[in-house]
N, C-alpha and C. Protein backbone atom coordinates (compact mmCIF):
# COMPACT_ATOMS: atom_id res chain seq x y z
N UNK A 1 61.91 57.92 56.79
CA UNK A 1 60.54 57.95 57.27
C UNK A 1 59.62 57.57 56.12
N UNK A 2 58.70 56.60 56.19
CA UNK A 2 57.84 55.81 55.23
C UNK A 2 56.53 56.53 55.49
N UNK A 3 55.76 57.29 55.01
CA UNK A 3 54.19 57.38 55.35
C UNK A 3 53.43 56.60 54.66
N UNK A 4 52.17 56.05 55.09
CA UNK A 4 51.21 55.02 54.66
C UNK A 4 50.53 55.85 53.40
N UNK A 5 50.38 54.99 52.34
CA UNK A 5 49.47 55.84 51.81
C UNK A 5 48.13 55.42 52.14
N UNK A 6 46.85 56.59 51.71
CA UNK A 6 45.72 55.93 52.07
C UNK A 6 44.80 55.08 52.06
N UNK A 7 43.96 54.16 52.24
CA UNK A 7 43.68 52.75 50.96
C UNK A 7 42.85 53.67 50.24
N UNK A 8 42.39 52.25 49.95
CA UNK A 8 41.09 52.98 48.75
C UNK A 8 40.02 53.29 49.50
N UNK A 9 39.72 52.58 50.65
CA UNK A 9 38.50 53.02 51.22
C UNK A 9 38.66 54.23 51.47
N UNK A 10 39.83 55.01 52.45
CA UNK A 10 40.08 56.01 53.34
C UNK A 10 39.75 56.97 52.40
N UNK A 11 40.09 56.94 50.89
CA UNK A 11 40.03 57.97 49.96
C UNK A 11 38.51 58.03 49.53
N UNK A 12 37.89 57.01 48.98
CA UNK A 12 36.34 57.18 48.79
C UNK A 12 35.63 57.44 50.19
N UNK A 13 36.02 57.49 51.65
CA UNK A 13 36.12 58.54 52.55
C UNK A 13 36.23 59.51 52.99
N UNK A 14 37.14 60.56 52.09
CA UNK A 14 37.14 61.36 51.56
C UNK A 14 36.58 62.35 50.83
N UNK A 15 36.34 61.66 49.59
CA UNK A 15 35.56 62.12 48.75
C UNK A 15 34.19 62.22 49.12
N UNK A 16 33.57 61.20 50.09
CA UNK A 16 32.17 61.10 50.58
C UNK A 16 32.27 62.93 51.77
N UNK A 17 33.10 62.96 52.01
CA UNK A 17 33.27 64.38 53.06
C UNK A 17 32.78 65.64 52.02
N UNK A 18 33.62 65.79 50.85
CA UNK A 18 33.31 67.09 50.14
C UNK A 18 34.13 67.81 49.96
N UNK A 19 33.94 68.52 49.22
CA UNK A 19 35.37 69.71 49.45
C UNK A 19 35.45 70.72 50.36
N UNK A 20 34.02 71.32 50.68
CA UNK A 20 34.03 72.15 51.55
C UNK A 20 34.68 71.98 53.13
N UNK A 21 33.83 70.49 53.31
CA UNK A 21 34.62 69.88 54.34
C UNK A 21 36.20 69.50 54.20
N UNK A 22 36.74 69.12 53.67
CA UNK A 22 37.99 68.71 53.38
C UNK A 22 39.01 69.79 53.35
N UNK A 23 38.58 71.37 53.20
CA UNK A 23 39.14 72.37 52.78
C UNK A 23 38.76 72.73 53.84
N UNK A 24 38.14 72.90 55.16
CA UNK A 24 37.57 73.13 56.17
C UNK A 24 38.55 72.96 57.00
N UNK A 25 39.05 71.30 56.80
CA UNK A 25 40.02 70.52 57.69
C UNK A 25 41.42 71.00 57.48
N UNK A 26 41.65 71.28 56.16
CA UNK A 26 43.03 71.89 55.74
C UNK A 26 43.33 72.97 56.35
N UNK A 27 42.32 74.27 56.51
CA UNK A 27 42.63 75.18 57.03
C UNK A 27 42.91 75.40 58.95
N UNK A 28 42.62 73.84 59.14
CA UNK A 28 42.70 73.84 60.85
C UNK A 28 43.95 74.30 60.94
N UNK A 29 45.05 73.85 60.44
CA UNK A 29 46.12 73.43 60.29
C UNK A 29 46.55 75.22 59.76
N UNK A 30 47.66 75.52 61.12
CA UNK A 30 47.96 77.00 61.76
C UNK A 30 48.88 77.57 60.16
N UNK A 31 48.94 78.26 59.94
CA UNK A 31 50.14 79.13 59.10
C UNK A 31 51.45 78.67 59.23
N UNK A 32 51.41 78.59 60.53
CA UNK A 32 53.18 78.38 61.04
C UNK A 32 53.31 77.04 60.66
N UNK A 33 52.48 75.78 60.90
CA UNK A 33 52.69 74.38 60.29
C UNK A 33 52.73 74.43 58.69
N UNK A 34 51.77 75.32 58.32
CA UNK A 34 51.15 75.39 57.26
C UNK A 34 52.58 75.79 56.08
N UNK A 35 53.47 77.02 56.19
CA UNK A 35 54.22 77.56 55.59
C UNK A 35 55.48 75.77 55.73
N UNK A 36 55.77 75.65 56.60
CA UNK A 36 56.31 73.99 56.37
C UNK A 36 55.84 73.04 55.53
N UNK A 37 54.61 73.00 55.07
CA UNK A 37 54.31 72.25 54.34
C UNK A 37 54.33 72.43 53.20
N UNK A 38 54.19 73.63 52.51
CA UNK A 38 54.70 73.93 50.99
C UNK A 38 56.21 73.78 50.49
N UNK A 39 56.58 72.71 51.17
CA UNK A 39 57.61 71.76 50.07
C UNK A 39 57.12 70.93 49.83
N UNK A 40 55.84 70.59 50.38
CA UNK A 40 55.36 68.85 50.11
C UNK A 40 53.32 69.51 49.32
N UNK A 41 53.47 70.38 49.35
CA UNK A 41 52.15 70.90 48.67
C UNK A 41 52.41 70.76 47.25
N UNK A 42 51.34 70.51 46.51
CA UNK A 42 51.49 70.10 44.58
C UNK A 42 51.63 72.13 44.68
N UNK A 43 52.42 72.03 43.81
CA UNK A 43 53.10 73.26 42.97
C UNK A 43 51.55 74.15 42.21
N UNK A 44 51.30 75.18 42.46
CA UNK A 44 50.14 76.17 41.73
C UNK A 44 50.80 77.02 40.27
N UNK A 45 50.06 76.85 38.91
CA UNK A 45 51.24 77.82 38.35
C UNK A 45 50.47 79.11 38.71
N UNK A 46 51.38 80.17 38.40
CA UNK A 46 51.69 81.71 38.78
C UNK A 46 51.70 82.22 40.16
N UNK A 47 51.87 81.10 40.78
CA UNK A 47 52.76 81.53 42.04
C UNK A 47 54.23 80.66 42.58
N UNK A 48 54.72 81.73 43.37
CA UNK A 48 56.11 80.79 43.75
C UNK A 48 55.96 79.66 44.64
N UNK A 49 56.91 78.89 44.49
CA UNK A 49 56.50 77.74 45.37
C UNK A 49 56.87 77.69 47.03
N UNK A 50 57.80 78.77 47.38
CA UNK A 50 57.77 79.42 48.67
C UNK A 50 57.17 79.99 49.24
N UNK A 51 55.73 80.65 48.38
CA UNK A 51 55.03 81.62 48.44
C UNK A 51 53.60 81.28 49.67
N UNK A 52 53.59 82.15 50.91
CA UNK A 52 52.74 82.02 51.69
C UNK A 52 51.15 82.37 51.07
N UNK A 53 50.90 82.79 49.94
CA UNK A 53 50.12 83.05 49.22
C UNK A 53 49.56 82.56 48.46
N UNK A 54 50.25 81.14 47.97
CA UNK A 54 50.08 80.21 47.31
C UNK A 54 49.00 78.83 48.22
N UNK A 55 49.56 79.51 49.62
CA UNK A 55 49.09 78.12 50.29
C UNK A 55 47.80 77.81 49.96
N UNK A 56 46.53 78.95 50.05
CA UNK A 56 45.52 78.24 49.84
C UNK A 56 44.95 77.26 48.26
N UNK A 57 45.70 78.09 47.33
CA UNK A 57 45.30 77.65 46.10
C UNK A 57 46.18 76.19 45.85
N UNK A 58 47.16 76.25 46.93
CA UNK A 58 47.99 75.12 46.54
C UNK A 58 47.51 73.92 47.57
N UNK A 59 46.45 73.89 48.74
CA UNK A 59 45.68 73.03 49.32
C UNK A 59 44.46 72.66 48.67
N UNK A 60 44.09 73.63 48.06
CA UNK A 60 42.90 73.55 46.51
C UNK A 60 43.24 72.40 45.59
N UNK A 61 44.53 72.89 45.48
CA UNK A 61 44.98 71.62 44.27
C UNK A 61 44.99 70.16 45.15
N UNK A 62 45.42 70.47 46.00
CA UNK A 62 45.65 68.94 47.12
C UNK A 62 44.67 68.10 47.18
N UNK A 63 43.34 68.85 47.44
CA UNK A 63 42.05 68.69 47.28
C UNK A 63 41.43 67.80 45.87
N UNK A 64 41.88 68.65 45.19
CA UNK A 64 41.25 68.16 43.69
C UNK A 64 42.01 66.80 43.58
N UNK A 65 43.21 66.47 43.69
CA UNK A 65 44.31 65.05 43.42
C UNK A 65 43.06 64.47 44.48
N UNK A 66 42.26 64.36 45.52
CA UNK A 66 41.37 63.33 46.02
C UNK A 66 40.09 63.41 45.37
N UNK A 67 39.88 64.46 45.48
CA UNK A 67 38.25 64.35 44.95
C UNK A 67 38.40 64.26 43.35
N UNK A 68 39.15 64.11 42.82
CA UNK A 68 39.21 63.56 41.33
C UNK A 68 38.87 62.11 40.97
N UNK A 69 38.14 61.36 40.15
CA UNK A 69 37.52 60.41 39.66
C UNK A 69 38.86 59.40 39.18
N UNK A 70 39.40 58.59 40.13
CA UNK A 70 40.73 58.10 39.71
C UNK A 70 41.44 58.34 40.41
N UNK A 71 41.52 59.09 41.22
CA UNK A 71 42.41 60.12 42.27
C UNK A 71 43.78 60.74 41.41
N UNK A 72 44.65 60.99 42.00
CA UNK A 72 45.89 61.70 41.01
C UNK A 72 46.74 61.27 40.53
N UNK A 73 46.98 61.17 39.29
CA UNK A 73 47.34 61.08 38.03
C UNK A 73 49.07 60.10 38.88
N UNK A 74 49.49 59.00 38.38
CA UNK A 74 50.25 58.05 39.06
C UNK A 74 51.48 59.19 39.23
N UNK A 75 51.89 60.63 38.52
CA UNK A 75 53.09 60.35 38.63
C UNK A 75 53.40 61.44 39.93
N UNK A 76 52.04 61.92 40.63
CA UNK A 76 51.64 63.08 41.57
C UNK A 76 50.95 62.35 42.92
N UNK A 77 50.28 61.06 42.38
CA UNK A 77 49.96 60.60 43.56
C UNK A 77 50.55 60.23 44.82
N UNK A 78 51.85 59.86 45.04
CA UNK A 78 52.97 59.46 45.87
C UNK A 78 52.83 61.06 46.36
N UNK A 79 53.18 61.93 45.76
CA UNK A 79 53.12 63.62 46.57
C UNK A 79 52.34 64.10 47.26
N UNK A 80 50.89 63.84 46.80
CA UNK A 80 49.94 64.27 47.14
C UNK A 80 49.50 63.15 48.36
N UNK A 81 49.87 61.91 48.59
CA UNK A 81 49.54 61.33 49.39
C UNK A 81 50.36 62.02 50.56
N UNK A 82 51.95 62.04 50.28
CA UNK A 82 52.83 62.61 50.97
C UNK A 82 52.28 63.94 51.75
N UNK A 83 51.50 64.88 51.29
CA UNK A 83 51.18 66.06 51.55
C UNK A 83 49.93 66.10 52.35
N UNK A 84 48.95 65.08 52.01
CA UNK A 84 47.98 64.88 52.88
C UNK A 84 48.30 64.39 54.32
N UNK A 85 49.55 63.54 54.35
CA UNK A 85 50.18 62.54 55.54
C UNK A 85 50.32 64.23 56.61
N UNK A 86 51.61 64.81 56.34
CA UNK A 86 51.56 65.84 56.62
C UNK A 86 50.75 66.63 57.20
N UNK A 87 49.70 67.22 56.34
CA UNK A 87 48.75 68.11 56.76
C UNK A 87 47.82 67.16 57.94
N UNK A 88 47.44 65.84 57.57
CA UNK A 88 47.01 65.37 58.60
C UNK A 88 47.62 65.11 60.29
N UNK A 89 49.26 64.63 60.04
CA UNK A 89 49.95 64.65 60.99
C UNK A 89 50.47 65.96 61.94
N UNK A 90 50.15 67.53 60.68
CA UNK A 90 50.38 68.99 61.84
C UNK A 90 48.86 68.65 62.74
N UNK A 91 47.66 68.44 61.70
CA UNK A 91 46.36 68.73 62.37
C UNK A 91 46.42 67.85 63.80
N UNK A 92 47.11 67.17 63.73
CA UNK A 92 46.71 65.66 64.84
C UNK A 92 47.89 66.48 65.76
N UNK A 93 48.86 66.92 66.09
CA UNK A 93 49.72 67.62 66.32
C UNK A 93 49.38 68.62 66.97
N UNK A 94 48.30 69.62 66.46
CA UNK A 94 48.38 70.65 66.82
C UNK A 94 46.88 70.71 67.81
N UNK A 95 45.92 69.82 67.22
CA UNK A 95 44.75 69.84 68.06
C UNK A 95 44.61 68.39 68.98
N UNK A 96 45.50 67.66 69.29
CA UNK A 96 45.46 66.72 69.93
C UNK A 96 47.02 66.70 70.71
N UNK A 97 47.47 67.95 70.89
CA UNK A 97 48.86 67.92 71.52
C UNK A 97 48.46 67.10 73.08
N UNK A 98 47.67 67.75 73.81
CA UNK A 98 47.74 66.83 75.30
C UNK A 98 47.46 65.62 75.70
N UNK A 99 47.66 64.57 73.98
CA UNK A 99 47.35 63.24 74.35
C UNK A 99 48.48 63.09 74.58
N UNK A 100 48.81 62.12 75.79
CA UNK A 100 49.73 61.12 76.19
C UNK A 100 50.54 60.43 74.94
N UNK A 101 51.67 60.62 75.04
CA UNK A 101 52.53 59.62 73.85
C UNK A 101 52.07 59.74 72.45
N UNK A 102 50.77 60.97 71.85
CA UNK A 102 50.32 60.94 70.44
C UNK A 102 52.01 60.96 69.67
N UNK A 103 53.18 61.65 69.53
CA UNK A 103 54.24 61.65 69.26
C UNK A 103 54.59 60.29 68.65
N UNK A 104 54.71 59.05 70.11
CA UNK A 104 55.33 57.74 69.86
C UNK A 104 54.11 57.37 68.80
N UNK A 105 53.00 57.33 69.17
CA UNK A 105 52.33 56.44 68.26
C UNK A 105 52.35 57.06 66.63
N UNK A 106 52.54 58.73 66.50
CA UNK A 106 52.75 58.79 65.18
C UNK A 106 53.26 58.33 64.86
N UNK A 107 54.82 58.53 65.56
CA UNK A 107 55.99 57.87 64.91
C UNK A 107 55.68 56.63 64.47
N UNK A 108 55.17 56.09 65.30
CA UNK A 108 54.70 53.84 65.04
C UNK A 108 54.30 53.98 63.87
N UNK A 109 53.01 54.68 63.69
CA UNK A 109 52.51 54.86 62.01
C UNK A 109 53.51 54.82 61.32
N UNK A 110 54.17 55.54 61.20
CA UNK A 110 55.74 55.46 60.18
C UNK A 110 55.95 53.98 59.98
């Protein structure tokens, strides 16, 4: 499975949102999707990386790899794109379940 990364526009798109907003959007996205995604969340230090406790500080960090001046650092960016794909694909998932075929067309994205 290939995810797109974002262009450059989509990301200075981003950044034009805010953090508040952007951290707004992260939290749509249920616990139960949410605890799945901390294998693909950037790592927080002094917490575990299994850790349901970690999630918010570790969507914080997710955050900062976009709204950073450069975006994230080449050898995190592939992850963090990875992790946004994700969090965007539970959100689309979870609040757009009764579209017709949303499934096939994620998949197409791939």
């Amino acid at each position: 499975m290939t995810q797109p990364s974002p262009t450059p526009q989509a990301v200075e798109r981003l950044r034009a949102l805010g953090d508040r907003e952007l951290l707004a959007f992260f939290s749509e996205v249920t616990s139960k999707a949410s605890r799945e995604l901390l294998r693909v969340l950037p790592s927080v230090d002094g917490f575990r990386k299994e850790s349901a406790a970690s999630l918010p500080k570790r969507k914080q960090a997710l955050l900062h790899h976009f709204l950073k001046k450069g975006g994230a650092p080449k050898a995190n960016k592939e992850r963090a794109d990875l992790a946004y794909y994700y969090l965007w694909r539970a959100w689309a998932e979870q609040h757009l379940k009764d579209v017709e075929g949303l499934a096939a067309l994620l998949d197409a994205i791939e």
